[in-house]
Structures are given as C-alpha cells and as structure tokens.
PDB file of N, CA and C in Angstrom:
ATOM      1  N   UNK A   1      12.059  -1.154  -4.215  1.00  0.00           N
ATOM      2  CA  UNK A   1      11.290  -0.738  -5.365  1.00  0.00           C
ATOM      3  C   UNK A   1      11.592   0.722  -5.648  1.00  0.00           C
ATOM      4  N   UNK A   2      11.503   0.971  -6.996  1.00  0.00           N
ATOM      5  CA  UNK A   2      11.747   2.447  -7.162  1.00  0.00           C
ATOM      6  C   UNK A   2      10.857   3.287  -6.651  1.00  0.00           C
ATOM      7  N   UNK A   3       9.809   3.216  -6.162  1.00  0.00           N
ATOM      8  CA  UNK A   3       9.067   3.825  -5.961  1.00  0.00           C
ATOM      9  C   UNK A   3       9.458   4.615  -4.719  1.00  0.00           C
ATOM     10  N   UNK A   4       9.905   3.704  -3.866  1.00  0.00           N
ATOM     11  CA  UNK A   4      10.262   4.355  -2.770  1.00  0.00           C
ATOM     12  C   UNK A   4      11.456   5.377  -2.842  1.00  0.00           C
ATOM     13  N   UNK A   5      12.118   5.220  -3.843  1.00  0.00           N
ATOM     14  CA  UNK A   5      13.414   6.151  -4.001  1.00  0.00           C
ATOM     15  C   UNK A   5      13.300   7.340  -4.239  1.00  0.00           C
ATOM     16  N   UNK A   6      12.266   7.244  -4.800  1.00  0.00           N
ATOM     17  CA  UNK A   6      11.483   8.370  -5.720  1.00  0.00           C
ATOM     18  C   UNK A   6      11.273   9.880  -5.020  1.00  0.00           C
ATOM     19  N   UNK A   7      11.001   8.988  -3.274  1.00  0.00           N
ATOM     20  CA  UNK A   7      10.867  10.733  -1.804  1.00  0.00           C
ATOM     21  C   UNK A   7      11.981  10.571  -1.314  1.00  0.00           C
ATOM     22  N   UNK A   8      12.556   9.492  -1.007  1.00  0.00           N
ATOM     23  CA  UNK A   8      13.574   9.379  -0.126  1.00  0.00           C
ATOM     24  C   UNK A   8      14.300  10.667   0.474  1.00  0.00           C
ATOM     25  N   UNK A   9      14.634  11.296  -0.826  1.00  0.00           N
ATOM     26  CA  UNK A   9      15.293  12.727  -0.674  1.00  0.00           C
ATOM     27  C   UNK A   9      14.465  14.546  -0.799  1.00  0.00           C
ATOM     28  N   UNK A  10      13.444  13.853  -1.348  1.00  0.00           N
ATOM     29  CA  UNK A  10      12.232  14.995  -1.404  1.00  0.00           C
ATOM     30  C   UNK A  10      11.279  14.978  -0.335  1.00  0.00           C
ATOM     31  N   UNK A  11      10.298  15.748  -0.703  1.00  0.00           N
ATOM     32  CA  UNK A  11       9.239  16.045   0.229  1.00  0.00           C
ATOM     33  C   UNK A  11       7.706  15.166  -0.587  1.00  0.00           C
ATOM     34  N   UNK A  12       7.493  14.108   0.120  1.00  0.00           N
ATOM     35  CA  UNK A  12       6.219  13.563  -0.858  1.00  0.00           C
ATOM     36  C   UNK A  12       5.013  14.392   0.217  1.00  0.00           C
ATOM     37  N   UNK A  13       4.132  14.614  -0.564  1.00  0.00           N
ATOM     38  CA  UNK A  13       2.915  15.203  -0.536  1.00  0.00           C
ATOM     39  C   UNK A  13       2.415  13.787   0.461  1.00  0.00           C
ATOM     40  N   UNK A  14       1.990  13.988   1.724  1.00  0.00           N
ATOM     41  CA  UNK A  14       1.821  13.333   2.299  1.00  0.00           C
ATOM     42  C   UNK A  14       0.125  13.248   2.455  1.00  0.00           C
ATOM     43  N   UNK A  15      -0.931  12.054   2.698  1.00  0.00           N
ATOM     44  CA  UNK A  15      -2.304  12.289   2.424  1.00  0.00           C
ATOM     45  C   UNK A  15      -2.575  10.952   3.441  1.00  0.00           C
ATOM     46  N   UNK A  16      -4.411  10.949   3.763  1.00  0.00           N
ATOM     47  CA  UNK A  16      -4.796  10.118   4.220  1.00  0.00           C
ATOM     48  C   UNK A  16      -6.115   9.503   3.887  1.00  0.00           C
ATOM     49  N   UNK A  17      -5.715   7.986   4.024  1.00  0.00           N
ATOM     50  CA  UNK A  17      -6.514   7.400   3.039  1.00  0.00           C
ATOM     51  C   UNK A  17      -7.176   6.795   4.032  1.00  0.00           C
ATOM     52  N   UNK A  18      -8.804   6.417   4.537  1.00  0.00           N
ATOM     53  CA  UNK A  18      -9.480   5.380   5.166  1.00  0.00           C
ATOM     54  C   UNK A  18     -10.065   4.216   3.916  1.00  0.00           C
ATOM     55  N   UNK A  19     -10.115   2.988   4.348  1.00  0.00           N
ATOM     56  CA  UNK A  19      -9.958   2.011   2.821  1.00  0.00           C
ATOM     57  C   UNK A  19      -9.844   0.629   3.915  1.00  0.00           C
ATOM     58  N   UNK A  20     -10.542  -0.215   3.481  1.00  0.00           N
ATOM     59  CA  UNK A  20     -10.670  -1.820   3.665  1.00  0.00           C
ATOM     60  C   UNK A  20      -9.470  -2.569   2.765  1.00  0.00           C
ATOM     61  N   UNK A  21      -8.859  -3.352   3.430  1.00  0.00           N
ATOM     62  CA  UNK A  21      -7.671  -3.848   3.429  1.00  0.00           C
ATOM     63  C   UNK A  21      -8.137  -5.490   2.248  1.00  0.00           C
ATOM     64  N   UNK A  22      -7.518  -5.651   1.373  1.00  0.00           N
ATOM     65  CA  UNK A  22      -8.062  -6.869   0.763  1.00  0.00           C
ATOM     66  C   UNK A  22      -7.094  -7.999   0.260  1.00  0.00           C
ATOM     67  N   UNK A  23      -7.245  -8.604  -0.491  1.00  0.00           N
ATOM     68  CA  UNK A  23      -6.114  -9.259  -0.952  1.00  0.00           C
ATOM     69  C   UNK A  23      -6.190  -9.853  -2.239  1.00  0.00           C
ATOM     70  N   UNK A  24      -5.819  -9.495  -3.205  1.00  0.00           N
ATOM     71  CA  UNK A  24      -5.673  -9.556  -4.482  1.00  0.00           C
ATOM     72  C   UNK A  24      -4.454 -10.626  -5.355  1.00  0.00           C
ATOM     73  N   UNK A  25      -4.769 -10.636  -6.513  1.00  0.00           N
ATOM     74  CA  UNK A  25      -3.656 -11.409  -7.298  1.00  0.00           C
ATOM     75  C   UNK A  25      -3.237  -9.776  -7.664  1.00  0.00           C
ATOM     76  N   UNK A  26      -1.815  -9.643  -8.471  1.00  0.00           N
ATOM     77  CA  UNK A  26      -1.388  -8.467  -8.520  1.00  0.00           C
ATOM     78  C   UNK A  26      -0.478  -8.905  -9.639  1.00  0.00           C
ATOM     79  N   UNK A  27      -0.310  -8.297 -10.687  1.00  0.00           N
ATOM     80  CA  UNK A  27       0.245  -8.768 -11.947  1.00  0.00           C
ATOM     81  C   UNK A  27       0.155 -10.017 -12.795  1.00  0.00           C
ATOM     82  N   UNK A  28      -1.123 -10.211 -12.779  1.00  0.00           N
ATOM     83  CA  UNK A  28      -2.095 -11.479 -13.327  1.00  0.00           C
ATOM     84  C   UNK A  28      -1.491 -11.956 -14.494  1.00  0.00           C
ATOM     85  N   UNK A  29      -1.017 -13.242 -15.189  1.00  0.00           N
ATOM     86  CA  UNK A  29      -0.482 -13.683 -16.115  1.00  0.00           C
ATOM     87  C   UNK A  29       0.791 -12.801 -16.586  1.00  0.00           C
ATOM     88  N   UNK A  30       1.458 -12.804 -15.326  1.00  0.00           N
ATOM     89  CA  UNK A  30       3.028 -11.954 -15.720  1.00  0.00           C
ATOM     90  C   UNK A  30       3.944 -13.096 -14.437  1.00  0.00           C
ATOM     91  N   UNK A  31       5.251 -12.496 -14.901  1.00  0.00           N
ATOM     92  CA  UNK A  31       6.003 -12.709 -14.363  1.00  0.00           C
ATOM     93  C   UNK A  31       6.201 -12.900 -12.738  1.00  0.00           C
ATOM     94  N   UNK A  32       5.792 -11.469 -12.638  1.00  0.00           N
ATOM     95  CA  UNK A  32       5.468 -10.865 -11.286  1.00  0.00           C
ATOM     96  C   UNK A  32       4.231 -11.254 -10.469  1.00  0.00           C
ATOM     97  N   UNK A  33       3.636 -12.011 -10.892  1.00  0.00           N
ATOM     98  CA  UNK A  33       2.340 -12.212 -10.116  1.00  0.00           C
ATOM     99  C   UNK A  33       2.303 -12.675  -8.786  1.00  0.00           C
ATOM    100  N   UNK A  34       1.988 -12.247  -8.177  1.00  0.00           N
ATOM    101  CA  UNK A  34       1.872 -12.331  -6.857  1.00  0.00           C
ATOM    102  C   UNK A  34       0.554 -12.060  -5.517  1.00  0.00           C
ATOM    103  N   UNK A  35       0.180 -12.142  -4.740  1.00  0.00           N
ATOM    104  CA  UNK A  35      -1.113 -12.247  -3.661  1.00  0.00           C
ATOM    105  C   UNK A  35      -0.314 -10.632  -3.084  1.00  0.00           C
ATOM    106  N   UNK A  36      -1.224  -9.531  -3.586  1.00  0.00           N
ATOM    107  CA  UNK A  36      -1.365  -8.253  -3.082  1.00  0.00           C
ATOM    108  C   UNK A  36      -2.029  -7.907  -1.891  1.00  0.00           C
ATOM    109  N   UNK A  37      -1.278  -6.784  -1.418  1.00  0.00           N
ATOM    110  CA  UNK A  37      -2.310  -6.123   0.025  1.00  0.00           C
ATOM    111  C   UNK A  37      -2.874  -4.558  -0.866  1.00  0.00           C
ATOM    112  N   UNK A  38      -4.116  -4.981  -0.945  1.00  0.00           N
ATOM    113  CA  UNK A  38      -4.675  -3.385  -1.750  1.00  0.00           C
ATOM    114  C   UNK A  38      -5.820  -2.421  -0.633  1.00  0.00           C
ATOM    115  N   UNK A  39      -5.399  -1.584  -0.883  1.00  0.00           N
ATOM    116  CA  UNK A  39      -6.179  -0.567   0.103  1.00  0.00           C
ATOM    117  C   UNK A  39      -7.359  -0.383  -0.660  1.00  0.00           C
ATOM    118  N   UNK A  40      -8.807  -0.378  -0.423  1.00  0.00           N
ATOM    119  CA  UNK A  40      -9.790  -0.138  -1.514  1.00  0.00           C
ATOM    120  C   UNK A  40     -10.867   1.196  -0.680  1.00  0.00           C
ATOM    121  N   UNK A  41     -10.647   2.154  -1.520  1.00  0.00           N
ATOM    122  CA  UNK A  41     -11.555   3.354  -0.831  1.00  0.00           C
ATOM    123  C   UNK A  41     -12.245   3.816  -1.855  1.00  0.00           C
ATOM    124  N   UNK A  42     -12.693   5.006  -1.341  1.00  0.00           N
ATOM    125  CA  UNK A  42     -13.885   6.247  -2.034  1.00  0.00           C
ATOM    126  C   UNK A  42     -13.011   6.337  -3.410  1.00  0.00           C
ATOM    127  N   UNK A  43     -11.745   6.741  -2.951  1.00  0.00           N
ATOM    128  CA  UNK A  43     -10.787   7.209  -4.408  1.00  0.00           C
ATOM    129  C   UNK A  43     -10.327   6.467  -5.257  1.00  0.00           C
ATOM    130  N   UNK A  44     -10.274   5.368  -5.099  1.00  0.00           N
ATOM    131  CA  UNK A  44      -9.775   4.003  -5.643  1.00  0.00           C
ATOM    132  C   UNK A  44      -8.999   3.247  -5.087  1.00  0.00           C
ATOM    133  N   UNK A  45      -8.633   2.080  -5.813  1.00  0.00           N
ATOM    134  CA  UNK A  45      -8.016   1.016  -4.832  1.00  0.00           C
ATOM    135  C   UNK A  45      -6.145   1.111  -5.297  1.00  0.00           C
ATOM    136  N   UNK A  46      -5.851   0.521  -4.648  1.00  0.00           N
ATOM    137  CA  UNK A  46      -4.229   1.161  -4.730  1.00  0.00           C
ATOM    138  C   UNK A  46      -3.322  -0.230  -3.823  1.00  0.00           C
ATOM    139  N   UNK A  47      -2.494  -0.970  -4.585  1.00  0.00           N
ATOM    140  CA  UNK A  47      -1.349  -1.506  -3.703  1.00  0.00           C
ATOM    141  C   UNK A  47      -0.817  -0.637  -2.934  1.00  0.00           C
ATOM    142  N   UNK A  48      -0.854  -1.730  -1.741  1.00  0.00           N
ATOM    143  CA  UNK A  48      -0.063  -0.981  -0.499  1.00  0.00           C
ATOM    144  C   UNK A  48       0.538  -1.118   0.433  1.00  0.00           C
ATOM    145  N   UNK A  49       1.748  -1.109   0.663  1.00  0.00           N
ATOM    146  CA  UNK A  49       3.221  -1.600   1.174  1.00  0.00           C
ATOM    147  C   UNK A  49       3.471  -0.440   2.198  1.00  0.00           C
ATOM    148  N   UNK A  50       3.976  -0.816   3.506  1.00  0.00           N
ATOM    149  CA  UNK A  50       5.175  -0.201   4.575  1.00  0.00           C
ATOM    150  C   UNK A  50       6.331   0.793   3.468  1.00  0.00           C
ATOM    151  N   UNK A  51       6.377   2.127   3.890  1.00  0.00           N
ATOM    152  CA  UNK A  51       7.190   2.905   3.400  1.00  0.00           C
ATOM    153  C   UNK A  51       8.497   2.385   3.912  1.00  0.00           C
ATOM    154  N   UNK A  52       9.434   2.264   2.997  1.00  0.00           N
ATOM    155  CA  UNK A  52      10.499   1.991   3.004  1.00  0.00           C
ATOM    156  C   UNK A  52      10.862   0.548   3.505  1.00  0.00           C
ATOM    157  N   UNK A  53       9.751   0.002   2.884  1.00  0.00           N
ATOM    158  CA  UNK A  53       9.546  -2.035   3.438  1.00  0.00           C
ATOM    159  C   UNK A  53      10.785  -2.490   1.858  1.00  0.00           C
ATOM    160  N   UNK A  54      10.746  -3.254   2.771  1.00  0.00           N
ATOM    161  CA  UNK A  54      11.285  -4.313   1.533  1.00  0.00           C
ATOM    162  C   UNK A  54      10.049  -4.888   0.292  1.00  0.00           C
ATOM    163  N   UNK A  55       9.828  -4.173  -0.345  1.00  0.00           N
ATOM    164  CA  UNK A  55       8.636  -4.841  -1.705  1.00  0.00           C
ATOM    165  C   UNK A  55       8.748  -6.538  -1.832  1.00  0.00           C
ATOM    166  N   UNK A  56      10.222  -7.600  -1.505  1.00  0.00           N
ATOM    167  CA  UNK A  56       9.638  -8.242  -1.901  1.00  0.00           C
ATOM    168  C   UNK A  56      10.203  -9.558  -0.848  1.00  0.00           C
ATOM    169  N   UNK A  57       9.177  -8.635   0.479  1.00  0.00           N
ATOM    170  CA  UNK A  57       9.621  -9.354   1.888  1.00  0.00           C
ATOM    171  C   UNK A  57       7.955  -9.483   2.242  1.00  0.00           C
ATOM    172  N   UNK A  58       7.622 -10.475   2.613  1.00  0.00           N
ATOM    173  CA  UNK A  58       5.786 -10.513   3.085  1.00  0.00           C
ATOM    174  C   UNK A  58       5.529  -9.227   3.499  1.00  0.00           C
ATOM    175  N   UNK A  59       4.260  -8.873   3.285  1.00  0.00           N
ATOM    176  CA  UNK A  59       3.821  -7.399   3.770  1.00  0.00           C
ATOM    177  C   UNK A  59       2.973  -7.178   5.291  1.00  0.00           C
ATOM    178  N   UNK A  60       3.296  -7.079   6.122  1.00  0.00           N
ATOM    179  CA  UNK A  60       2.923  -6.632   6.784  1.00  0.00           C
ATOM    180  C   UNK A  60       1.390  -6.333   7.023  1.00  0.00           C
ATOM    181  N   UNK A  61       0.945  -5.882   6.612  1.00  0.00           N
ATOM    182  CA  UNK A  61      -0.433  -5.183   5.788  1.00  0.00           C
ATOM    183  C   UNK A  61      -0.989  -6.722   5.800  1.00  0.00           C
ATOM    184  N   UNK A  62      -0.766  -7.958   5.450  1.00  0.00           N
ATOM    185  CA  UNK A  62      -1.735  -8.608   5.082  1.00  0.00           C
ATOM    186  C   UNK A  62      -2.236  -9.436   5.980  1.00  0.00           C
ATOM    187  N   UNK A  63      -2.139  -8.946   7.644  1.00  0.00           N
ATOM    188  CA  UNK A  63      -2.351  -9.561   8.544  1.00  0.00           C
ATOM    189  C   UNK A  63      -3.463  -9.090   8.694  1.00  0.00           C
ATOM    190  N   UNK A  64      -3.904  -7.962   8.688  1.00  0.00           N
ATOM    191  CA  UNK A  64      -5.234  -7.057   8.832  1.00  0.00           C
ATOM    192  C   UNK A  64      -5.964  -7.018   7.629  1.00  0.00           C
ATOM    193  N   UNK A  65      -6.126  -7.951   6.745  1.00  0.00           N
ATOM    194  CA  UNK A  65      -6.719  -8.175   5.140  1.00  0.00           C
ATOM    195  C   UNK A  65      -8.305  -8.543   5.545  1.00  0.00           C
ATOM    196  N   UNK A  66      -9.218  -7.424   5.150  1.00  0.00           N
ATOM    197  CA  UNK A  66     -10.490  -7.858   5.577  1.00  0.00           C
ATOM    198  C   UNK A  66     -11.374  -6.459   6.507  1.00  0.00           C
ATOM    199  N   UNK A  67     -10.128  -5.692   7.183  1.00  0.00           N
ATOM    200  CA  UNK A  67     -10.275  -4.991   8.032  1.00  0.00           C
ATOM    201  C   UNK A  67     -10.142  -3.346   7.532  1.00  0.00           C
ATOM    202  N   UNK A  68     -10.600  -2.340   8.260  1.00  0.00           N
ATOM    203  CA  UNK A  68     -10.846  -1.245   7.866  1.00  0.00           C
ATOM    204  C   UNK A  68      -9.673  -0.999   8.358  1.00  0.00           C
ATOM    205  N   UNK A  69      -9.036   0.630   7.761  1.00  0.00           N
ATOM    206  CA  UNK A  69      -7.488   1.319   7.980  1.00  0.00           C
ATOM    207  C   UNK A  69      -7.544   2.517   7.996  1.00  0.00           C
ATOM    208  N   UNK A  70      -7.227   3.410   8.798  1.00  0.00           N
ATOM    209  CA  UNK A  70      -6.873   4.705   8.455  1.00  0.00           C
ATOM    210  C   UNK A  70      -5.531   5.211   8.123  1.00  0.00           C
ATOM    211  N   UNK A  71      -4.922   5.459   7.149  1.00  0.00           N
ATOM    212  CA  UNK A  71      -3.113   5.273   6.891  1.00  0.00           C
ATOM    213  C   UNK A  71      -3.052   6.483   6.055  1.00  0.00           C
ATOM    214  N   UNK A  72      -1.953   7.084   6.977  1.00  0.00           N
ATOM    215  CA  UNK A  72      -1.175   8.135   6.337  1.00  0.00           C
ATOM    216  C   UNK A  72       0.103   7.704   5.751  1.00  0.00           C
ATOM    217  N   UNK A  73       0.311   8.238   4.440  1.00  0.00           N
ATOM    218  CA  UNK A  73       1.200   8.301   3.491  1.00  0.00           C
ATOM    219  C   UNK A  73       1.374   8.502   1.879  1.00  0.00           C
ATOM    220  N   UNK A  74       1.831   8.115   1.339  1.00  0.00           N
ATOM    221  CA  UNK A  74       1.753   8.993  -0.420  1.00  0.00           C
ATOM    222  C   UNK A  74       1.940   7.807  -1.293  1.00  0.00           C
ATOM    223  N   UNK A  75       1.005   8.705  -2.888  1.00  0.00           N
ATOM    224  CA  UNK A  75       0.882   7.758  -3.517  1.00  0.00           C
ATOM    225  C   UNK A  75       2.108   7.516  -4.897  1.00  0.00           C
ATOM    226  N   UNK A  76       2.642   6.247  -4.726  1.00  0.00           N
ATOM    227  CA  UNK A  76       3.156   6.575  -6.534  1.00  0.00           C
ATOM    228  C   UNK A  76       2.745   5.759  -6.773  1.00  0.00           C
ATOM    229  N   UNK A  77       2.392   6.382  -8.464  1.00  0.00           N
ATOM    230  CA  UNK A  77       2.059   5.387  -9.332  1.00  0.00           C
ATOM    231  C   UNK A  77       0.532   4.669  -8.880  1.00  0.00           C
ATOM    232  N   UNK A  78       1.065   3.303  -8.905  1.00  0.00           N
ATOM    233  CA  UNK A  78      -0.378   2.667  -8.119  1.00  0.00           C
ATOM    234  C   UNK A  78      -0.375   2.454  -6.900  1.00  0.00           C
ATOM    235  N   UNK A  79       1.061   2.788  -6.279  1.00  0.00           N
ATOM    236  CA  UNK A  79       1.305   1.876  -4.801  1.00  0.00           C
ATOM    237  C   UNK A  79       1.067   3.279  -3.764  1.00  0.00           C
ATOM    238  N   UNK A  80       0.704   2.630  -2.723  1.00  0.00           N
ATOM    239  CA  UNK A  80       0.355   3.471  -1.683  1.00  0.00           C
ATOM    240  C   UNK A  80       1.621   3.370  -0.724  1.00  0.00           C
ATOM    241  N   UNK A  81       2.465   4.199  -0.193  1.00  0.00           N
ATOM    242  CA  UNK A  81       3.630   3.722   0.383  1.00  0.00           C
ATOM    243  C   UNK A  81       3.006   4.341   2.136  1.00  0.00           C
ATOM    244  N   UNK A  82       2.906   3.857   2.851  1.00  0.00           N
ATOM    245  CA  UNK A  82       2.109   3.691   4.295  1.00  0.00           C
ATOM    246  C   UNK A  82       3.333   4.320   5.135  1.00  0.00           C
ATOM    247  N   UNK A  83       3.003   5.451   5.474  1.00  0.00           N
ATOM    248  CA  UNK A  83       3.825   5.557   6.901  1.00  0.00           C
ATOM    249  C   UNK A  83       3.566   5.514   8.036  1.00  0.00           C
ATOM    250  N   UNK A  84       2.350   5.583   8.346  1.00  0.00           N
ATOM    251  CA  UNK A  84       1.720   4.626   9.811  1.00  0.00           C
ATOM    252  C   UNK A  84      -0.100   4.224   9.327  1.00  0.00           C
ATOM    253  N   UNK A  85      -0.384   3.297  10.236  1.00  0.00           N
ATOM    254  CA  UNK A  85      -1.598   3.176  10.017  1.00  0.00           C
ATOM    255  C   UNK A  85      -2.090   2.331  11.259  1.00  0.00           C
ATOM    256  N   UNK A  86      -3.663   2.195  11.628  1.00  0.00           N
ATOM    257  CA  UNK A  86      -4.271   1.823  12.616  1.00  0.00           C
ATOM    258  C   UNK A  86      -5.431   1.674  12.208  1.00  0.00           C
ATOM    259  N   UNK A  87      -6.106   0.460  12.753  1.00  0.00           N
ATOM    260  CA  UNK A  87      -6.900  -0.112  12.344  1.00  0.00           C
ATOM    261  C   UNK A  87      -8.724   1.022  12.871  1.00  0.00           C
ATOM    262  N   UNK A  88      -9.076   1.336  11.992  1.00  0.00           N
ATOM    263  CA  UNK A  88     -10.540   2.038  12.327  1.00  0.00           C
ATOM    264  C   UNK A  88     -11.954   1.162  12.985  1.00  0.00           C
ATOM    265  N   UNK A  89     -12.524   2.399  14.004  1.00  0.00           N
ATOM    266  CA  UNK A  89     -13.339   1.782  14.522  1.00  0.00           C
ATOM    267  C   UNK A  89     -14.276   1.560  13.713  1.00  0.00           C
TER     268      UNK A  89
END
C-alpha cells in the first residue's frame, strides 16, 4: 500500500495509541470491501495494519479483535501503520 512508502525513506512522527481492537466492514459497497482490523480510542478509530505488512495478506491484528492494545507507530491518512504492539492489562 502506498501508505507505507510514504516513511520508508523519511522519518514518520512516531506516536502511541492505547485503543480496543475491533472488526469492521471497511469500504462498504465498493470494490474493496473487506472485514477490517480498526484500532478504536480517545482520538478516533483508525485501520490498522503491521508496518510494512503486506495490506492484502490476513492481518495479523485480527487475532486479538475484542482486546485492548497499546501500539506504537504512525498515522497516514486513516491507517495506523503498527510497529510493535502488546496487548494491555
């Protein structure tokens, strides 16, 4: 995804988000529609994928769907790109 291309070579503003893990439809009456992993917090809710994952390889993320997260990494756009995360007590 472009999104990820976007730091590859820069410096992304790196941040941390705590947020309950959910699972969503994600491009509703499109093409693209598909069962999302969305991070949902204080700041808003945000798709959210393994930095430098394959976008359109199962996510990782949706094994822990239900469960609280603490995950560092940056945002584009709408997607949250995760560079580590662990599940909160």
């Amino acid at each position: 995804m472009s999104a990820d291309k976007n730091h590859r070579d820069g410096n992304p503003h790196i941040i941390t988000l705590t947020g309950r893990l959910v699972l969503r439809t994600f491009g509703k009456h499109s093409k693209s529609e598909h069962l999302g992993v969305f991070i949902v917090t204080d700041q808003g809710d945000y798709l959210i994928r393994p930095a430098g994952g394959n976008p359109f390889m199962n996510n990782p993320l949706a094994a822990l769907a239900g469960k609280t997260i603490t995950t560092e990494g940056y945002i584009v756009d709408y997607v949250f790109l995760a560079k580590s995360w662990q599940e909160a007590d």
